[in-house]
Protein backbone atom coordinates (compact mmCIF):
# COMPACT_ATOMS: atom_id res chain seq x y z
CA UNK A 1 0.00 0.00 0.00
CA UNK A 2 1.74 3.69 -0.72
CA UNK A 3 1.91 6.42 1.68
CA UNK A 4 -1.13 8.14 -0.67
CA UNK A 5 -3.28 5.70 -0.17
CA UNK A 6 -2.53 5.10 3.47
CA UNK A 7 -3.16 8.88 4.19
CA UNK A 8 -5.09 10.33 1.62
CA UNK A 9 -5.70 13.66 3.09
CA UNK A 10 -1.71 13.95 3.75
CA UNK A 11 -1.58 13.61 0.26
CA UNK A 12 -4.21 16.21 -0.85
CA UNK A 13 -2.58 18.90 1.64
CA UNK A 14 0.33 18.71 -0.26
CA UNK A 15 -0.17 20.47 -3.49
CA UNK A 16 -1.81 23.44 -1.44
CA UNK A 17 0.94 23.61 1.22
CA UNK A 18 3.30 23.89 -1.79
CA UNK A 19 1.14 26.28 -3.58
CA UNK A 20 1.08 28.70 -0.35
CA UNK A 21 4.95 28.50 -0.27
CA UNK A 22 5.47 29.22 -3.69
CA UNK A 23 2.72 33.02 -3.42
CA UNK A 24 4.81 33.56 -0.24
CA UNK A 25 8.22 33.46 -1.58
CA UNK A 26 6.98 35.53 -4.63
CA UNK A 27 5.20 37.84 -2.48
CA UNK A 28 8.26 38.21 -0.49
CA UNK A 29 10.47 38.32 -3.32
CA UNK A 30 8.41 40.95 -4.92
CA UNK A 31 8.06 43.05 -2.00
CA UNK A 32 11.82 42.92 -1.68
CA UNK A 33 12.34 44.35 -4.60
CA UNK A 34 9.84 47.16 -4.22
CA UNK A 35 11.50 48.04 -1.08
CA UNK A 36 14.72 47.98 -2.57
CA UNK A 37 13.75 50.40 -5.56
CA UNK A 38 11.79 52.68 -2.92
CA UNK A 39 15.15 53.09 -0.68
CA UNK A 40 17.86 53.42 -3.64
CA UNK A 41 15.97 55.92 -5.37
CA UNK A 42 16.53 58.81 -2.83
CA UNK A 43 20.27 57.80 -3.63
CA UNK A 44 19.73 57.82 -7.80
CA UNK A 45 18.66 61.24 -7.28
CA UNK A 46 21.45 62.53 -5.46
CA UNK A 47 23.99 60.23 -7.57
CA UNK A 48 21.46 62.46 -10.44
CA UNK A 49 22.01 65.48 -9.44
CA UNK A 50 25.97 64.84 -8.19
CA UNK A 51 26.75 64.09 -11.75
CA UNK A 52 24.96 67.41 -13.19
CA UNK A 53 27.74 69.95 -14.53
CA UNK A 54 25.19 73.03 -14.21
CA UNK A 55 25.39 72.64 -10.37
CA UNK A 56 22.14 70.19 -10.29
CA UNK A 57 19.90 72.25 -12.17
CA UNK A 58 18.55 68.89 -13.57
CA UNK A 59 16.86 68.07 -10.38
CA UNK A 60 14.00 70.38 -11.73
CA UNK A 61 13.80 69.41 -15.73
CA UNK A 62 12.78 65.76 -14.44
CA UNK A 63 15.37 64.07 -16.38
CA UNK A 64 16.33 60.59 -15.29
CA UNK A 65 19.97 61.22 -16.88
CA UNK A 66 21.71 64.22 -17.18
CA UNK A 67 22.45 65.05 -21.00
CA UNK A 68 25.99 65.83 -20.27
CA UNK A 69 27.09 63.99 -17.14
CA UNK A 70 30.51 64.88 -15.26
CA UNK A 71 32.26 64.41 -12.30
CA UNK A 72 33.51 67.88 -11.56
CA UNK A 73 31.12 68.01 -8.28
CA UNK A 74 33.25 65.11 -7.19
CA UNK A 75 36.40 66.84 -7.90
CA UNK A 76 35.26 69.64 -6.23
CA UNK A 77 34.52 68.27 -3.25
CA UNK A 78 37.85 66.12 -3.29
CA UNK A 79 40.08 68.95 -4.21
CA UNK A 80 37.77 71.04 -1.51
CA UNK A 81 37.25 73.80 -4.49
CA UNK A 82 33.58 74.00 -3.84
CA UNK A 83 31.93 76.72 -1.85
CA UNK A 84 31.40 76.02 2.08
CA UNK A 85 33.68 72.74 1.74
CA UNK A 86 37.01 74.28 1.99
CA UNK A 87 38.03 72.17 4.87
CA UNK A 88 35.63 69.06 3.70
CA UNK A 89 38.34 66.22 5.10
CA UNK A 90 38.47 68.17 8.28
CA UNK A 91 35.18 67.80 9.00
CA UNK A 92 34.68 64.70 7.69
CA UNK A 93 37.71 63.68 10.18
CA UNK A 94 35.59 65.03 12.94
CA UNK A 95 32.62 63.56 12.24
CA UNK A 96 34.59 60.11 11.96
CA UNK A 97 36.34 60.95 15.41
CA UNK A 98 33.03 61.65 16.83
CA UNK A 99 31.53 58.78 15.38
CA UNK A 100 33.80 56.24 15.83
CA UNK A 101 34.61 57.34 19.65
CA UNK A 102 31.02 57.30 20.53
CA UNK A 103 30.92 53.50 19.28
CA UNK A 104 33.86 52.37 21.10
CA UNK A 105 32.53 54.12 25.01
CA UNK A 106 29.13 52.93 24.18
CA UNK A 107 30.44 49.16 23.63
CA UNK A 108 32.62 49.76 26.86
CA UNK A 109 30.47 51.23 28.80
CA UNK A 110 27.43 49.37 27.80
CA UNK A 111 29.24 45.67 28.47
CA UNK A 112 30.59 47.03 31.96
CA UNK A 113 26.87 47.40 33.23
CA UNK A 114 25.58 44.54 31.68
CA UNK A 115 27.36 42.77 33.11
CA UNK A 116 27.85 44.58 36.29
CA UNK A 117 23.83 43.71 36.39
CA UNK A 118 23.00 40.55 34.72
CA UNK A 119 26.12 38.54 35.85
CA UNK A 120 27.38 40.10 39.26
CA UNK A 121 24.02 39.44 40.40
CA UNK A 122 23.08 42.86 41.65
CA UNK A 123 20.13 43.65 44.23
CA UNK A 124 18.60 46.40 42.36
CA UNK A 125 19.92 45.36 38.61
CA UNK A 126 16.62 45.35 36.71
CA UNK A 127 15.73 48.56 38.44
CA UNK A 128 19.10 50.01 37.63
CA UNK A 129 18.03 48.80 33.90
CA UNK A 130 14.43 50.10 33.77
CA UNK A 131 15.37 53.57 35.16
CA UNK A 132 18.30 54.15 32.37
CA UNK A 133 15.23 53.64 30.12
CA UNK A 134 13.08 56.28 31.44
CA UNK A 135 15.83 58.37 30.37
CA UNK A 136 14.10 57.95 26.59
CA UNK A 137 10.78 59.42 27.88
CA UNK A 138 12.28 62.88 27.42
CA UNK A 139 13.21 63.98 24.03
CA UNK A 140 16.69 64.88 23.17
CA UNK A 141 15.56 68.26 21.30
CA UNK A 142 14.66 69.51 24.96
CA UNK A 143 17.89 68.84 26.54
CA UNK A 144 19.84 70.73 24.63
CA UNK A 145 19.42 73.82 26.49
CA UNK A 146 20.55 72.84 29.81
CA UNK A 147 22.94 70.52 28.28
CA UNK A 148 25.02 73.64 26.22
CA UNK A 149 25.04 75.72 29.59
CA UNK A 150 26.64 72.24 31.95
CA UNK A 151 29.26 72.15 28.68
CA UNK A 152 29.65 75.46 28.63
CA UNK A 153 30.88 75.30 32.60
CA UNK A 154 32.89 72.35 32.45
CA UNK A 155 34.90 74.46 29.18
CA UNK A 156 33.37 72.01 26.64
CA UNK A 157 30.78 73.98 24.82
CA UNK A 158 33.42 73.94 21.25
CA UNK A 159 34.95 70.62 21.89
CA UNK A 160 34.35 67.65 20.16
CA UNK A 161 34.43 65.64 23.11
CA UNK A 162 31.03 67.54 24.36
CA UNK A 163 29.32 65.97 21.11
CA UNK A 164 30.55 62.57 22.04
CA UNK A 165 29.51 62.79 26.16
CA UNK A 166 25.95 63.25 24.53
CA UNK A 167 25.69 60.78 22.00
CA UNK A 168 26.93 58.14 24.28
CA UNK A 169 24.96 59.45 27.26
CA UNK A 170 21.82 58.65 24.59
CA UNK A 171 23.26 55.70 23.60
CA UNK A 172 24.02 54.08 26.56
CA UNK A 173 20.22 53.26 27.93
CA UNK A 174 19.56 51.28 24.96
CA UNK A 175 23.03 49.45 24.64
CA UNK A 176 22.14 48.20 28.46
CA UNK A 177 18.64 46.79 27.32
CA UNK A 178 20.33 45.02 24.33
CA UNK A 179 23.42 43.52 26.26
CA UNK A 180 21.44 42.80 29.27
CA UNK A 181 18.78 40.83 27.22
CA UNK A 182 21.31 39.03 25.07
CA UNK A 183 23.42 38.13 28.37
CA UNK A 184 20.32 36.33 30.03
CA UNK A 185 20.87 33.94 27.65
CA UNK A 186 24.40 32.99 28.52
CA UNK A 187 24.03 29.92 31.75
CA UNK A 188 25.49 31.37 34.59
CA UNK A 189 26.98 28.32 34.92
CA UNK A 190 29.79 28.99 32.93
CA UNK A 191 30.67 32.33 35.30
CA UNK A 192 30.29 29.89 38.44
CA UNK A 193 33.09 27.22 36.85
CA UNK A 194 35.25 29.66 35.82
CA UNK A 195 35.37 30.85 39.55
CA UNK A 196 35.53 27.36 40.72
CA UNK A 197 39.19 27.39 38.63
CA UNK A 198 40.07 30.80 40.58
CA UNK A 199 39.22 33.35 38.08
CA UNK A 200 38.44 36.95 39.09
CA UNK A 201 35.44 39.26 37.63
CA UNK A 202 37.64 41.14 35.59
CA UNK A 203 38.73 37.43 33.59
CA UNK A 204 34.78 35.99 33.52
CA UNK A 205 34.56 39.75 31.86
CA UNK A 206 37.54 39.67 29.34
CA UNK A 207 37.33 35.88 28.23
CA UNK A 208 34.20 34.63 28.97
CA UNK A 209 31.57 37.54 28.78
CA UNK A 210 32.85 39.63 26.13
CA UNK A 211 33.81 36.42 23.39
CA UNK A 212 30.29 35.55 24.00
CA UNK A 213 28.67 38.81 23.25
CA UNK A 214 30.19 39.78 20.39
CA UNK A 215 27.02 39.66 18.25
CA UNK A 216 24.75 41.90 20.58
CA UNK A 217 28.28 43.88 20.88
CA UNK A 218 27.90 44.40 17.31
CA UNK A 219 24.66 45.75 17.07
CA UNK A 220 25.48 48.06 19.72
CA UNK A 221 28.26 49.78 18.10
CA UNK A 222 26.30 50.10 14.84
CA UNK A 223 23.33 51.64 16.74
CA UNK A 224 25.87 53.85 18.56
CA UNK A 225 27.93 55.03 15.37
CA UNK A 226 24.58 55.90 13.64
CA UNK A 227 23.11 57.34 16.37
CA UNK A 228 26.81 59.64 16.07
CA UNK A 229 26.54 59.33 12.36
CA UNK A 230 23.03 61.15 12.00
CA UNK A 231 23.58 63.50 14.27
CA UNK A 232 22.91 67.24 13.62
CA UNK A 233 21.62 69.62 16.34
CA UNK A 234 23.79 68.66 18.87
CA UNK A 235 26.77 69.50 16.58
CA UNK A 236 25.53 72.40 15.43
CA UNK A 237 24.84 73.97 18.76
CA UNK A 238 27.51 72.70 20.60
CA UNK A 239 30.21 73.32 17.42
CA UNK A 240 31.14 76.63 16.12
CA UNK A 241 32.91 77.18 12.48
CA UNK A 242 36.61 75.77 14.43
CA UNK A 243 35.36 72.24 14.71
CA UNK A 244 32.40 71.65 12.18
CA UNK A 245 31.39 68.56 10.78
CA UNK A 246 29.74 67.21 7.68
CA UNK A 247 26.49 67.22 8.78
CA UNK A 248 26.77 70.69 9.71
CA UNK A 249 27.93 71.66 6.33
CA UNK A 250 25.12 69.85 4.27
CA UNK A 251 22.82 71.78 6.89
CA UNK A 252 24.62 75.39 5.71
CA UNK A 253 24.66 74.25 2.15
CA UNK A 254 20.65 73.43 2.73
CA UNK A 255 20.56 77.31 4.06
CA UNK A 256 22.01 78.82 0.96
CA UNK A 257 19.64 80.20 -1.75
CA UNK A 258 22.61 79.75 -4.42
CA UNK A 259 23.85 76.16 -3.41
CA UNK A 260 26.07 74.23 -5.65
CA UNK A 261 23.69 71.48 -5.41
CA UNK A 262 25.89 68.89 -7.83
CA UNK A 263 28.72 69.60 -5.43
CA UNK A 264 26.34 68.69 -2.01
CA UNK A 265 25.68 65.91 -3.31
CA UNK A 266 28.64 64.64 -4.40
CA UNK A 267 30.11 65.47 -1.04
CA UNK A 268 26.42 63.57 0.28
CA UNK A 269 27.60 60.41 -1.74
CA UNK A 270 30.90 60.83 -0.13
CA UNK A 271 29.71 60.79 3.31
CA UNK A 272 27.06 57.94 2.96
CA UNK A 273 29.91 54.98 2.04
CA UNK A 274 32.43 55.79 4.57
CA UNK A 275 29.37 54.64 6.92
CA UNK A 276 27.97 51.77 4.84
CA UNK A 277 31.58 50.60 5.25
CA UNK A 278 31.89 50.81 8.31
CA UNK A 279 28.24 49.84 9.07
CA UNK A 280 29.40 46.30 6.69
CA UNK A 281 32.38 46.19 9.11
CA UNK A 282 30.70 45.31 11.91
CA UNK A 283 28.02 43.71 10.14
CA UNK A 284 30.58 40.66 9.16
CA UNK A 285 32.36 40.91 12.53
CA UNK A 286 28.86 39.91 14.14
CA UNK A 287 28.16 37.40 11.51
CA UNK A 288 31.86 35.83 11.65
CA UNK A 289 31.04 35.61 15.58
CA UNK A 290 27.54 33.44 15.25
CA UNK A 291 29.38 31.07 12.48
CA UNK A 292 32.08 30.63 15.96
């Protein structure tokens, strides 16, 4: 007797459950693809514009390729010829110091009080969890006042270093959730035998805690360095012409009537890679660490 005949309803099911695979993986596929084409073309239209030698006057003749393309915006912006982006590689080393700085104390300081509450086995550690979150109930927009005047007093109201205190202060709350939810799933068991052999905190911390969150570590510091990335009011309050950033420029290139627009963009382009790089960076760090 076959396995049809011996469950005949089995049998039947098949075709449909095969059918309902086949409409999701299309649907999927197809609304991959529309999602794809909806995010890349806010990038075609700068790349449109960036390659524009009348200084992206095409952005209003609805062309979908300039007649005469060239790369002079690029060259502009390399060669810092273009108007406002004199010192482009300046800023665009301080927004990578900022950036990258505020990843690297986020990850530190994160992974210290995760683990300070999830495997010390604090008292009070969801409550010290729970109250950094309340922190988020109050937007960031409204701290900057009081935030400019305590940098202002501590001598930090033109420093770079004030940018970075905020973006990790925001960044913290959020790398403690993440850490301290990926860390419950570690057995404690593993902290208790590596005591048993006469390790200290700070060892169960360096080579036993941190080798085993390096995938929530990795999401952390690409939250952090976009959170840093992204970033414009704090910069622009806290940052005067000295120490500006990229972010600040695009923002002063938005403000001018007479904007090379080719050359924003091109300098736009610019920026965006540097962060897809490094956001691909840590991207196969995390995925080299779940293949371990």
């Amino acid at each position: 007797m076959s396995v049809a005949l011996a469950f005949p309803q089995q049998a039947a099911r098949r075709p449909r459950y095969r059918l309902r695979r086949i409409l999701i993986e299309t649907g999927s596929a197809i609304l991959g693809v529309v999602l794809l084409i909806w995010s890349l073309l806010p990038v075609y239209n700068m790349f449109l514009i960036a390659l524009d030698p009348e200084e992206g006057e095409i952005e209003f003749d609805g062309n979908l390729w300039p007649p005469e393309p060239s790369l002079q915006g690029f060259r502009d912006v390399v060669t810092q010829q273009a108007r406002y982006l004199e010192d482009f590689w300046h800023q665009f080393g301080n927004s990578l110091f900022i950036g990258l700085l505020t990843m690297v104390l986020t990850v530190v300081i994160g992974s210290l009080a995760s683990f300070a509450v999830s495997r010390l086995r604090l008292s009070k550690g969801p409550l010290l969890t729970n109250t950094a979150l309340l922190t988020y109930t109050i937007p960031a927009s409204f701290l900057i006042v009081p935030y400019y005047w305590i940098m202002h007093a501590y001598g930090l109201s033109d420093s770079l270093w004030g940018v970075i205190a905020a973006q990790v202060a925001f960044a913290i709350p959020f790398a403690i959730l993440i850490l301290h939810l990926y860390a419950s799933l570690i057995p404690l068991e593993l902290d208790d035998a590596a005591r048993v052999d006469g390790a200290s905190p700070i060892h169960v911390y360096l080579r036993i805690y941190l080798p085993l969150m390096v995938p929530a570590l990795a999401v952390v510091a690409i939250y952090a360095l976009l959170l840093a990335w992204n970033d414009y009011l704090y910069q622009a309050v806290l940052l005067t012409l000295r120490n500006m950033t990229v972010s600040m420029t695009q923002g002063q290139l938005f403000a001018d009537v007479d904007a090379e627009w080719n050359a924003m963009m091109a300098a736009a382009i610019i920026y965006v890679p540097r962060l897809l790089r490094s956001f691909l960076l840590c991207a196969a760090t995390s995925q080299r660490a779940l293949r371990w």
